[in-house]
Protein backbone atom coordinates (compact mmCIF):
# COMPACT_ATOMS: atom_id res chain seq x y z
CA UNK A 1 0.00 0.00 0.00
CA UNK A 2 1.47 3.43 -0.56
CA UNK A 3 2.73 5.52 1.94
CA UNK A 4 -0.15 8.48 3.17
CA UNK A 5 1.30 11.83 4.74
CA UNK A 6 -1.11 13.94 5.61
CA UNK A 7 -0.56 17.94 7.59
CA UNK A 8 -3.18 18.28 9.90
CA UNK A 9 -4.23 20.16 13.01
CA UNK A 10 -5.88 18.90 16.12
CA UNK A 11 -9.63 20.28 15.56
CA UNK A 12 -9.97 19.88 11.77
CA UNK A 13 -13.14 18.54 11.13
CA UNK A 14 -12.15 18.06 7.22
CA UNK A 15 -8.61 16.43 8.71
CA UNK A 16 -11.00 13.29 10.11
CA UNK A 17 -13.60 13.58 7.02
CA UNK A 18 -10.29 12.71 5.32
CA UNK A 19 -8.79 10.09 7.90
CA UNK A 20 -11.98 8.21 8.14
CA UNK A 21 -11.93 7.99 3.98
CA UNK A 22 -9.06 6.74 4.26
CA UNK A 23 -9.66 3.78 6.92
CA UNK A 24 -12.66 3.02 5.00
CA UNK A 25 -10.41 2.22 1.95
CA UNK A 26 -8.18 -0.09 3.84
CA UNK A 27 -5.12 2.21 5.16
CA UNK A 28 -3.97 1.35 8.31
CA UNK A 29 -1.24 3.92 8.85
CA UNK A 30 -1.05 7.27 8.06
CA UNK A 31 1.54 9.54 8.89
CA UNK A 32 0.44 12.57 10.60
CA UNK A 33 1.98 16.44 10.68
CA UNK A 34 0.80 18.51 13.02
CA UNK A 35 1.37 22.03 12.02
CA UNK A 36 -0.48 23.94 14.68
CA UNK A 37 1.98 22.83 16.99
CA UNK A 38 5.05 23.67 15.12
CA UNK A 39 5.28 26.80 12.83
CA UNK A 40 8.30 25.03 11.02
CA UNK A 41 6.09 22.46 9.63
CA UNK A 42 3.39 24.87 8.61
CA UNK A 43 5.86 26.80 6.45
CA UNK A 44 7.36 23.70 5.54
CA UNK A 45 3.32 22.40 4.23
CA UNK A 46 3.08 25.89 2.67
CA UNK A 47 6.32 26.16 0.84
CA UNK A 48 5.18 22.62 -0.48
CA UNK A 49 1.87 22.06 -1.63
CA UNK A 50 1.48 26.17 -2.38
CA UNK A 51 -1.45 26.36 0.30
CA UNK A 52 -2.25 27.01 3.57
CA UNK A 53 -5.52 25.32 4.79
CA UNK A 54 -5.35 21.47 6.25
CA UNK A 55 -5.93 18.69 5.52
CA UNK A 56 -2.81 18.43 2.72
CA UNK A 57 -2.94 14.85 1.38
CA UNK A 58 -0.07 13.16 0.25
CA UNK A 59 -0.10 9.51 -1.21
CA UNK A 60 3.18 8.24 -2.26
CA UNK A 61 4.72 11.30 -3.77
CA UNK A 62 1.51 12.68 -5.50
CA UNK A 63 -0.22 15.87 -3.40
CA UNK A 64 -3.99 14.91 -3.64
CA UNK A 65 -4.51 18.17 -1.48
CA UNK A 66 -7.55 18.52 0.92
CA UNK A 67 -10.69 16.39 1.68
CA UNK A 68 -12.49 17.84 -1.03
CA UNK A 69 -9.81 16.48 -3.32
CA UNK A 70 -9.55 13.44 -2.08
CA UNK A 71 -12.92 12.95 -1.83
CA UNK A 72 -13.57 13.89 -5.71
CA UNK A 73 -10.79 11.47 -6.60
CA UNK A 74 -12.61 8.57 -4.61
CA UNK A 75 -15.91 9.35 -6.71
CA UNK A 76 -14.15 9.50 -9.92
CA UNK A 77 -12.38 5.94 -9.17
CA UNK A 78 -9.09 6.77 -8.78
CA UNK A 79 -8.02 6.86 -5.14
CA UNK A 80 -8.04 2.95 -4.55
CA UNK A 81 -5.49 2.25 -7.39
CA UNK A 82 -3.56 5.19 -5.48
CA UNK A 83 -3.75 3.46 -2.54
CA UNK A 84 -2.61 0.42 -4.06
CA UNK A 85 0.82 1.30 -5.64
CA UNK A 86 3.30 0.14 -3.25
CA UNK A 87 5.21 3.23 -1.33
């Protein structure tokens, strides 16, 4: 399965819309950055994926970017064969 990064704060109702997406498709680990609790990693997420808002959805190398976005790639078919490339 491929490896899922995703920058998130603690009271992001979006960042669990997306975790609980993801559990439902089978991933059982997902890597977690909390940027409200370190500015570093916030400019590090920004200077990144070009935005500032959380969730910011990596799978393998490919930025999916928020729930919305992940969300729209599950209806079109697309984020299980993400999922399954191995990372």
């Amino acid at each position: 399965m491929a490896r899922v990064v995703m920058y998130a704060t603690g009271v992001c109702p979006y960042c669990v819309m997306a975790e609980r997406l993801l559990r439902s498709k089978g991933v059982a680990e997902i890597t977690k950055v909390r940027v409200d609790s370190d500015p570093e990693e916030r400019a590090r997420m920004t200077q990144r994926t070009g935005r500032r808002t959380v969730p910011q959805i990596y799978i393998g190398e490919r930025h999916i970017g928020g729930y919305e976005d992940l969300a729209a790639l599950d209806r079109a078919g697309g984020l299980e064969p993400l999922l399954a490339e191995p990372g």
